[in-house]
N, C-alpha and C. Protein backbone atom coordinates (compact mmCIF):
# COMPACT_ATOMS: atom_id res chain seq x y z
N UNK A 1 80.51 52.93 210.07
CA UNK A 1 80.48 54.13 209.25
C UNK A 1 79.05 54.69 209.29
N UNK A 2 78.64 55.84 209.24
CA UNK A 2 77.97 56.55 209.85
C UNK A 2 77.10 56.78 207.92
N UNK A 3 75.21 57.08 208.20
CA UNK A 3 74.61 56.68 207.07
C UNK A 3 75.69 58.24 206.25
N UNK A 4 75.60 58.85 206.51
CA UNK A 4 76.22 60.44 205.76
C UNK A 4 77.28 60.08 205.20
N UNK A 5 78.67 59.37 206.06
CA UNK A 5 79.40 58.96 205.21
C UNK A 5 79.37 57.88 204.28
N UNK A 6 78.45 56.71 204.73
CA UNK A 6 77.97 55.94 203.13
C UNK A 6 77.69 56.51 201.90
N UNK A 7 76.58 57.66 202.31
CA UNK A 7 75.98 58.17 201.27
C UNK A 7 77.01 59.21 200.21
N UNK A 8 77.51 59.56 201.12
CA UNK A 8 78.84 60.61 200.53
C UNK A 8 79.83 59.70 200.02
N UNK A 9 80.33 58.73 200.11
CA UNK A 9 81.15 57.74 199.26
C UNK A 9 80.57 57.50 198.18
N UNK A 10 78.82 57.59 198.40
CA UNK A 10 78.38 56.64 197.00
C UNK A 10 78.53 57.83 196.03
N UNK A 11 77.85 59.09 196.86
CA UNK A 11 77.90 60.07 195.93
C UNK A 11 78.79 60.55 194.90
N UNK A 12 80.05 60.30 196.11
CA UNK A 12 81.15 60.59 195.16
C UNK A 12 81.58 59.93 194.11
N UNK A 13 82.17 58.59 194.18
CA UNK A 13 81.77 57.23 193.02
C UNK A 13 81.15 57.57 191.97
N UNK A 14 79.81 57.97 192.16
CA UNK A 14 78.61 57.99 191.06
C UNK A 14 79.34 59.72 190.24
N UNK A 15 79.76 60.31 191.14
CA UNK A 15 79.91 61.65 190.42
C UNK A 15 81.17 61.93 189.68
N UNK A 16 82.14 60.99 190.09
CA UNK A 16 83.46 60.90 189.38
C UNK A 16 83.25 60.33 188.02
N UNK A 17 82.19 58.98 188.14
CA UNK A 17 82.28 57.99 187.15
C UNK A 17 81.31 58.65 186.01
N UNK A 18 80.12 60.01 186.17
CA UNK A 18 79.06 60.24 185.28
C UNK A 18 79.50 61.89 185.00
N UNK A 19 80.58 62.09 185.42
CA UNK A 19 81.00 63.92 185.43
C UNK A 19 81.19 63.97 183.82
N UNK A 20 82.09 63.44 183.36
CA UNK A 20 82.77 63.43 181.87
C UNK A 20 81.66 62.98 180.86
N UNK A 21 80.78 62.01 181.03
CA UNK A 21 80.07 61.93 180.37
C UNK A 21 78.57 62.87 180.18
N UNK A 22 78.24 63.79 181.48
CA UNK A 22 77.62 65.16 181.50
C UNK A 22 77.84 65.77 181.23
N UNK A 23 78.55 66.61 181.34
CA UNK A 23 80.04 67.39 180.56
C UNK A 23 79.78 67.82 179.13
N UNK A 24 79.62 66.49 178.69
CA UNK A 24 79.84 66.14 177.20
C UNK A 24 78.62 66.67 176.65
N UNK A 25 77.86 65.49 177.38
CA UNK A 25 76.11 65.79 176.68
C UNK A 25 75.83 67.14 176.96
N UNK A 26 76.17 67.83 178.29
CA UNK A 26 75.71 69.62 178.07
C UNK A 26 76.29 70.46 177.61
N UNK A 27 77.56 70.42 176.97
CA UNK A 27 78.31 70.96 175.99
C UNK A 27 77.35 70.74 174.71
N UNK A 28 76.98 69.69 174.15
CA UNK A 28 76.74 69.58 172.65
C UNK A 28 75.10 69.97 173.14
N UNK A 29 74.56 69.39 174.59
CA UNK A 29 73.22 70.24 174.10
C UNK A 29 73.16 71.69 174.10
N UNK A 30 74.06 72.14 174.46
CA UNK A 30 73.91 73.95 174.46
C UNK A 30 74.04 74.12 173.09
N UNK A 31 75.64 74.03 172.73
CA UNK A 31 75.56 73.86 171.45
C UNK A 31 75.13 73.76 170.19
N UNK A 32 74.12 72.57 170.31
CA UNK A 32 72.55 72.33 169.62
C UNK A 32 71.55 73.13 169.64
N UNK A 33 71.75 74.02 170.90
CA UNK A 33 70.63 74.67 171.06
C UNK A 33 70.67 75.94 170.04
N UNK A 34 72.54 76.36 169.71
CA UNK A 34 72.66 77.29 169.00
C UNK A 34 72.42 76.40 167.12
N UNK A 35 72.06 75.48 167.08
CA UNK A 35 72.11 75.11 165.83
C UNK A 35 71.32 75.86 164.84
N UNK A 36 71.01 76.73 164.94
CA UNK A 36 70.28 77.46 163.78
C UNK A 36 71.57 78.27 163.46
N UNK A 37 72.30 78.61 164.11
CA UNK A 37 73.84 80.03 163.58
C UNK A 37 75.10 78.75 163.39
N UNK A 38 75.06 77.48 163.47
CA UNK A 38 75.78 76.36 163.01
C UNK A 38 75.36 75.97 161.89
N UNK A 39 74.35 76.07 161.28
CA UNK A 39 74.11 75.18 159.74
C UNK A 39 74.56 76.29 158.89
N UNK A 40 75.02 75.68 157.72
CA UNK A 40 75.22 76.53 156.52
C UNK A 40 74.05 77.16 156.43
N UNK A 41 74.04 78.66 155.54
CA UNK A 41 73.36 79.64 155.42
C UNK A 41 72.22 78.79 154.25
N UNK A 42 70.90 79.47 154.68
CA UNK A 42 70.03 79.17 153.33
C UNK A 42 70.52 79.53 152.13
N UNK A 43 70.41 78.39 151.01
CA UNK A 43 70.28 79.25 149.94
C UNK A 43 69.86 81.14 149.37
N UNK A 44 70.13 81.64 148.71
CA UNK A 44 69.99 83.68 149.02
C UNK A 44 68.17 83.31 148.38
N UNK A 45 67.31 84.26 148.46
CA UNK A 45 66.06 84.43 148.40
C UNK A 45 66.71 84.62 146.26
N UNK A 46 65.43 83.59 146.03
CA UNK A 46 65.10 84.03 144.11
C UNK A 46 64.02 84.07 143.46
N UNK A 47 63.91 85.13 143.22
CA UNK A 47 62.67 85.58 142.57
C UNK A 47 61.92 84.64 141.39
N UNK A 48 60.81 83.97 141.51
CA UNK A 48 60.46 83.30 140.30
C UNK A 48 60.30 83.68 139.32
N UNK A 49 60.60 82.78 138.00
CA UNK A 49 60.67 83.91 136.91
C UNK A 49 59.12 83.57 135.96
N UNK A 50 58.92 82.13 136.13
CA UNK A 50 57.40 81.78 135.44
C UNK A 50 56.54 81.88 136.56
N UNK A 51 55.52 81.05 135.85
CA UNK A 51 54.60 80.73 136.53
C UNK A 51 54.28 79.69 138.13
N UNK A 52 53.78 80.25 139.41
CA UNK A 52 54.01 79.46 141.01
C UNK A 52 53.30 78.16 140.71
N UNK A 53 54.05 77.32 140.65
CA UNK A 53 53.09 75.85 140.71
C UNK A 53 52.33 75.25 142.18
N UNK A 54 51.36 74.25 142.11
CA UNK A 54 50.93 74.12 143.15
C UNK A 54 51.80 72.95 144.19
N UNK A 55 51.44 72.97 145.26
CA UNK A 55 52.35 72.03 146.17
C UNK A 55 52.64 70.69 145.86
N UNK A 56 51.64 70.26 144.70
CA UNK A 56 52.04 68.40 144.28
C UNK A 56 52.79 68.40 143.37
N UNK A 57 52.78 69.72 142.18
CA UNK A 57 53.82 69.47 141.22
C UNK A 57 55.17 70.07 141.98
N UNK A 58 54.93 70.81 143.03
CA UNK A 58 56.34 71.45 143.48
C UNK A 58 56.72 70.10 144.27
N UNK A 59 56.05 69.49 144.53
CA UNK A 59 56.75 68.00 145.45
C UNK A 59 56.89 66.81 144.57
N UNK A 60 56.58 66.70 143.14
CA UNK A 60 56.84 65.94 141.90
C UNK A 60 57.94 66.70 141.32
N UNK A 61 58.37 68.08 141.26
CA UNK A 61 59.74 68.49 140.79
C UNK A 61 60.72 68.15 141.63
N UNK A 62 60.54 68.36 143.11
CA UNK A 62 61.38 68.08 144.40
C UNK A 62 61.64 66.05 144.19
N UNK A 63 60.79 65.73 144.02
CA UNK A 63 61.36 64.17 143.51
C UNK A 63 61.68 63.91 142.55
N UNK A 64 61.99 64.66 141.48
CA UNK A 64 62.08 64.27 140.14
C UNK A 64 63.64 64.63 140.09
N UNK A 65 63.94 65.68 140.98
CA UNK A 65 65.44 66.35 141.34
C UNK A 65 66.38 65.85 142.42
N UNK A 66 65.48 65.07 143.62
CA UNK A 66 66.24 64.58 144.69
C UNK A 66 66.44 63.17 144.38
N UNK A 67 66.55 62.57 145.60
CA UNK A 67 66.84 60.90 145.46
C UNK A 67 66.07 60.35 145.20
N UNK A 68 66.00 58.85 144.91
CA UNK A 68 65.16 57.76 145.06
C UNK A 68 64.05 57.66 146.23
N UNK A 69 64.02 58.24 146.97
CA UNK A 69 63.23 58.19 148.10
C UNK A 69 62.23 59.12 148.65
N UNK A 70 61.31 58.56 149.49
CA UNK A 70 60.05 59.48 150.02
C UNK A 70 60.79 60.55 150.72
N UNK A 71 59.79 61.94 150.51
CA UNK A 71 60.04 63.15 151.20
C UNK A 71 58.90 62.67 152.27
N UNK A 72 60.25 63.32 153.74
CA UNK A 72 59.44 63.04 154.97
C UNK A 72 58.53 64.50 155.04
N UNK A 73 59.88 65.96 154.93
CA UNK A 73 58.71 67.09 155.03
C UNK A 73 58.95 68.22 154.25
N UNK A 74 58.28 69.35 154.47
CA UNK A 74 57.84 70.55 153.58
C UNK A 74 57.77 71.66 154.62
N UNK A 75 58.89 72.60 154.20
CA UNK A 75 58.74 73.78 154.92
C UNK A 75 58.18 74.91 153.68
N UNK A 76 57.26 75.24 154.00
CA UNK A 76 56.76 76.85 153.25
C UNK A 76 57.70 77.57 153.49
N UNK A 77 57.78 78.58 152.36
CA UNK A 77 58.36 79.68 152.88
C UNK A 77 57.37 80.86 153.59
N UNK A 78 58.02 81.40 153.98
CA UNK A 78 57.13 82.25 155.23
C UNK A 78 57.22 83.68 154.56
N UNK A 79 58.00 84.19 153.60
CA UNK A 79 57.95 85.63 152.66
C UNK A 79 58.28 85.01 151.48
N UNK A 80 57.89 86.41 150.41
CA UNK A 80 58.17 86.03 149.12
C UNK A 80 59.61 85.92 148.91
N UNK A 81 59.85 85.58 147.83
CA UNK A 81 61.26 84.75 147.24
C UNK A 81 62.04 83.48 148.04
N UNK A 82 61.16 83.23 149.47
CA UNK A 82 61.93 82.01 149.77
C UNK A 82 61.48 80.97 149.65
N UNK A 83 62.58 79.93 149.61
CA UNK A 83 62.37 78.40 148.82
C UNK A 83 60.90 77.84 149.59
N UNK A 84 61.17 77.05 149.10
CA UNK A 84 60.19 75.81 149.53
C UNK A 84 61.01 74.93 149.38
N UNK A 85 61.10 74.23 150.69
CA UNK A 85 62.34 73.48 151.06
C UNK A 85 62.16 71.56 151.53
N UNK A 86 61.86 70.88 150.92
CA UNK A 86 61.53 69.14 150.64
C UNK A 86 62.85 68.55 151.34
N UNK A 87 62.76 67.82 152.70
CA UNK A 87 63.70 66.72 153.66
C UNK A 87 63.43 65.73 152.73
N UNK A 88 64.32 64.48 152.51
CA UNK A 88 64.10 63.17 151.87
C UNK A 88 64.30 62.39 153.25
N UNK A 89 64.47 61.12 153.06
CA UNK A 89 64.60 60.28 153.74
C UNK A 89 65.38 59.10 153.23
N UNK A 90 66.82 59.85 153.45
CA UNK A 90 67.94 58.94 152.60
C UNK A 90 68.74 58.76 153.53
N UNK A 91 69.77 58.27 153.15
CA UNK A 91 70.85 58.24 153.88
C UNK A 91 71.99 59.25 154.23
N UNK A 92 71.83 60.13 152.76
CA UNK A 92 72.70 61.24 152.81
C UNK A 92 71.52 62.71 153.29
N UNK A 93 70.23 62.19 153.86
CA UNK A 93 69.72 63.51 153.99
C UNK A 93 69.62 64.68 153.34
N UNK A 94 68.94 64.04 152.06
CA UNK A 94 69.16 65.48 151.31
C UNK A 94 67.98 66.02 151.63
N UNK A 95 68.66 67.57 151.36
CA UNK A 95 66.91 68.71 150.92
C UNK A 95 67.00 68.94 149.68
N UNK A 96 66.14 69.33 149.44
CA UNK A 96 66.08 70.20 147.82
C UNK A 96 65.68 71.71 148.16
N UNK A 97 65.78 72.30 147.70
CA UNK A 97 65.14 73.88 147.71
C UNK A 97 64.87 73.94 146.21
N UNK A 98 63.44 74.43 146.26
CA UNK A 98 62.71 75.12 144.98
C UNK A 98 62.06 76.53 145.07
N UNK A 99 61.84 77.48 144.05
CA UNK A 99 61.29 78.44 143.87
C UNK A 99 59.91 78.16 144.27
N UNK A 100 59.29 78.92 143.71
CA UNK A 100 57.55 78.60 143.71
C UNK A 100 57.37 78.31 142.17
N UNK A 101 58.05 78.49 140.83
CA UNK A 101 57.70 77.88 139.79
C UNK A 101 58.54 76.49 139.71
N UNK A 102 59.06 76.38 140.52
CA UNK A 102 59.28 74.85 140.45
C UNK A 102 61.22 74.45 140.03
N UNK A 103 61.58 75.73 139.66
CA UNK A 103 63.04 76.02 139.29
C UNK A 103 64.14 75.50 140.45
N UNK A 104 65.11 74.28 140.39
CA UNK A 104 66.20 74.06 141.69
C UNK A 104 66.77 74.95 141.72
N UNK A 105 67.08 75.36 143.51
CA UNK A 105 68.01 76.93 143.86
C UNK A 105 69.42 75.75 144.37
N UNK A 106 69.00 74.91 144.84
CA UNK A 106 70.10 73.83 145.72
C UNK A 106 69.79 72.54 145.87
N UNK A 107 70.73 71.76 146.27
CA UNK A 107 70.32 70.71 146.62
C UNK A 107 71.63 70.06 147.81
N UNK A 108 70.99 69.79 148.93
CA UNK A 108 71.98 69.81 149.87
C UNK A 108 72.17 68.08 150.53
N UNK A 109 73.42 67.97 150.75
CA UNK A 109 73.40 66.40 151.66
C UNK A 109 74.23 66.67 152.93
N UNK A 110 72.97 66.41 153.77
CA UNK A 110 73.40 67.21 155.47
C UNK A 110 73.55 66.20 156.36
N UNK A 111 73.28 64.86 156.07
CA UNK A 111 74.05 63.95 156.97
C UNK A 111 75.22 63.81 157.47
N UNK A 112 76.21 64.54 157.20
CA UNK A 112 77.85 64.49 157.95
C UNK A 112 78.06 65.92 158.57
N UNK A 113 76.98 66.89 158.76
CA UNK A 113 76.69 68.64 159.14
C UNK A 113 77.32 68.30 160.26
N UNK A 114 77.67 69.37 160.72
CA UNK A 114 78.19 69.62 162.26
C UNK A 114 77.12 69.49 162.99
N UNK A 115 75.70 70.09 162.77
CA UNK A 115 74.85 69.76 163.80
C UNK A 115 74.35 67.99 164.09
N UNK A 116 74.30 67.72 162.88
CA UNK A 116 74.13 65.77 163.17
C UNK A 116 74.95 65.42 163.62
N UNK A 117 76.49 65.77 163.41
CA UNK A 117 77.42 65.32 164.40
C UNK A 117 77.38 65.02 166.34
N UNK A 118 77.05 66.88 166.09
CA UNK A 118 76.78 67.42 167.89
C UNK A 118 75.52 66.02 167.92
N UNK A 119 74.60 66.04 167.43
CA UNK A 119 73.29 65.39 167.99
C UNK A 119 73.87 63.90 167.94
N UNK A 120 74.60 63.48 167.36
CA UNK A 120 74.90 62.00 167.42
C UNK A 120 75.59 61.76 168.71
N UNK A 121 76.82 62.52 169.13
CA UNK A 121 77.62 62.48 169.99
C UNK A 121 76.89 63.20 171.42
N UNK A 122 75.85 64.06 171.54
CA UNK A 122 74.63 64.32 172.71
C UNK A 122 74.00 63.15 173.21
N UNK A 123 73.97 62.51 171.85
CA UNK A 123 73.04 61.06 172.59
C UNK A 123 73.62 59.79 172.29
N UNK A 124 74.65 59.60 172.36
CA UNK A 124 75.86 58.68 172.73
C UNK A 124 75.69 57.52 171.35
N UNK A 125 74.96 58.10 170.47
CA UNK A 125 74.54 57.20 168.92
C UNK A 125 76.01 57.13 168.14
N UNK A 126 76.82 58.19 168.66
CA UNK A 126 77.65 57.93 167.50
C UNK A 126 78.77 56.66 167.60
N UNK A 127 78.86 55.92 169.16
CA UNK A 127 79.28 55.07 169.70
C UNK A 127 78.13 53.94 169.87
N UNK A 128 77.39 53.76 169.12
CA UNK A 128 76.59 52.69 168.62
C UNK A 128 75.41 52.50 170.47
N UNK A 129 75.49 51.28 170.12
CA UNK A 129 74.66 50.62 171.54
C UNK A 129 75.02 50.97 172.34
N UNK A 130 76.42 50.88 172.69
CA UNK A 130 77.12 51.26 173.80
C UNK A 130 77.05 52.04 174.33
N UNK A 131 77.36 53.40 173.18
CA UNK A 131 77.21 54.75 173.28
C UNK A 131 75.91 55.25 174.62
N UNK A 132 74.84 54.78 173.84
CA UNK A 132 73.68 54.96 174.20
C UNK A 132 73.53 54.37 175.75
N UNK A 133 73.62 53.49 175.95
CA UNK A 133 73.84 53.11 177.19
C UNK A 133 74.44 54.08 178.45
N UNK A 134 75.93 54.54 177.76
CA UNK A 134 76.34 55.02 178.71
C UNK A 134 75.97 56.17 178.70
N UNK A 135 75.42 56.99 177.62
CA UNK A 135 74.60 58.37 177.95
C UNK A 135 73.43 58.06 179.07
N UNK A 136 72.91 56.83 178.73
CA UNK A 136 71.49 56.85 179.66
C UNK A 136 71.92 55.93 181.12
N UNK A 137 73.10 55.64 181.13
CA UNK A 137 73.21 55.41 183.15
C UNK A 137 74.20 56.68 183.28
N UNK A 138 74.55 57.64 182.75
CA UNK A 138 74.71 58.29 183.38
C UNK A 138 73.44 59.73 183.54
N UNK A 139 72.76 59.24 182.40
CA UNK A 139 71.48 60.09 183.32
C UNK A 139 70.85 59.39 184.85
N UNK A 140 70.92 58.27 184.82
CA UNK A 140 70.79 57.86 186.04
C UNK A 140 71.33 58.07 187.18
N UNK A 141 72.33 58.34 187.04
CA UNK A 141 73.97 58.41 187.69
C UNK A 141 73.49 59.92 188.18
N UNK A 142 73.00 60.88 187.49
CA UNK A 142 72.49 62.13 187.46
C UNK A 142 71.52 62.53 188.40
N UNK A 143 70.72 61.11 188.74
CA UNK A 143 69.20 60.75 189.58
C UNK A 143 69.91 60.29 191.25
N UNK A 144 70.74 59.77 190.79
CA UNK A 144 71.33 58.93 192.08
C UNK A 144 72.11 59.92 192.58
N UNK A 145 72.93 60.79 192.18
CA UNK A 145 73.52 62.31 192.57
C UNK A 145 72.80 63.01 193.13
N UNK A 146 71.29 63.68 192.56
CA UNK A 146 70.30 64.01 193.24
C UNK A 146 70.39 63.31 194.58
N UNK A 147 69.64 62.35 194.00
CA UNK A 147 68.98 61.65 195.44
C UNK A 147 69.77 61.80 196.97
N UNK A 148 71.57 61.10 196.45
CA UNK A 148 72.50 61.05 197.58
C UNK A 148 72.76 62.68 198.21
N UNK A 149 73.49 63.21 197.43
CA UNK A 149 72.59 64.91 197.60
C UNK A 149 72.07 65.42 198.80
N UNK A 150 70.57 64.77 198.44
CA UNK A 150 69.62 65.17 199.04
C UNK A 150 69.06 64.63 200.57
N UNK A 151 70.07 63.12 200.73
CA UNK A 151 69.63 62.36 201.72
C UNK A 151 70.71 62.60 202.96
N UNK A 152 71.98 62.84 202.21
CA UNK A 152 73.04 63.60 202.96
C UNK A 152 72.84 64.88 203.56
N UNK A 153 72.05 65.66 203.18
CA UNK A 153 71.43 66.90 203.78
C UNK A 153 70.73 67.07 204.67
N UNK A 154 69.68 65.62 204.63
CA UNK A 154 68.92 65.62 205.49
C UNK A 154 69.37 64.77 206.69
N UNK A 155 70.09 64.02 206.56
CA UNK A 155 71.22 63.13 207.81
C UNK A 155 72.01 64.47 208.28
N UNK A 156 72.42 64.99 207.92
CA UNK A 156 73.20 66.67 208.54
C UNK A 156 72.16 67.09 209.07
N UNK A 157 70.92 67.65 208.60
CA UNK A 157 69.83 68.75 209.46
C UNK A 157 69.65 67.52 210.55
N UNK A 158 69.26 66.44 210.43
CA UNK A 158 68.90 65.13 211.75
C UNK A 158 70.32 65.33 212.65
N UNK A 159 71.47 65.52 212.58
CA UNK A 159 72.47 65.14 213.46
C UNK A 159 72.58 66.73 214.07
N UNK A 160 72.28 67.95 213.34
CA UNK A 160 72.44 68.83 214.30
C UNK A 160 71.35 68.92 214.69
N UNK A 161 69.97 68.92 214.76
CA UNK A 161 68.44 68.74 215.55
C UNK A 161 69.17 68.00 217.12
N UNK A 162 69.82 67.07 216.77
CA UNK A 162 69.90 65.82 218.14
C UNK A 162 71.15 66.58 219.02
């Protein structure tokens, strides 16, 4: 058997066995990519009605309102009336949203969101170890496609040269 047709057997093998699982992962990464028009809408913009507190008591109200647990981060708002928005580091992923006087607009638990979903099932987490595994040989699988590809092309340009 001739190296072109080795290489084209393997190719094929590798591309049958890693198609469905590419597929998958570039479906949910596109997908993901739209995740800003997938999450529920912000809370609506609210005008404070007292006085703007500073960022330690607004992150001592944000814990005093959320879970048991450390806030990982802090988004400013970027115009007036929008929250100031505190990630925890729970299990249920909550945020909090606050005014600037310190008043709760929401309080959200986004661990079961459609977008953590897509991202669990992109990177094969939601099928545990396993999962993960087989997302990452078939990125390999992805390398070895390349490669065979590429070596088959060049065994074709060598056989018509001769």
């Amino acid at each position: 058997m001739s190296l072109r047709r080795q290489l084209f057997k393997i190719h094929r093998v590798v591309g049958v066995g890693v198609a469905s699982v590419l597929v998958l992962t570039a479906l949910t990464g596109a997908m993901l990519v739209l995740r800003g028009y997938l999450r529920p809408a912000p809370p609506p913009c609210v005008v404070a009605t007292g006085e703007p507190l500073g960022l330690e008591a607004l992150m001592a109200r944000a814990v005093a309102v959320g879970p048991d647990e450390l806030v990982t981060d802090i988004t400013l708002p970027d115009e007036s009336g929008k929250p100031y928005v505190f990630y925890f580091d729970d299990d249920a992923e909550t945020v909090v949203y606050l005014t600037s006087d310190g008043a709760l607009i929401d309080k959200r638990e986004t661990a079961n969101g459609l977008t953590r979903w897509l991202f669990r099932l992109h990177t094969g987490e939601i099928a545990g170890p396993s999962g993960e595994t087989v997302v990452f040989v078939s990125a390999l699988g992805l390398l070895v496609l390349t490669a065979s590809g590429l070596l088959m092309t060049m065994a074709r340009r060598r056989r018509a040269v001769q």
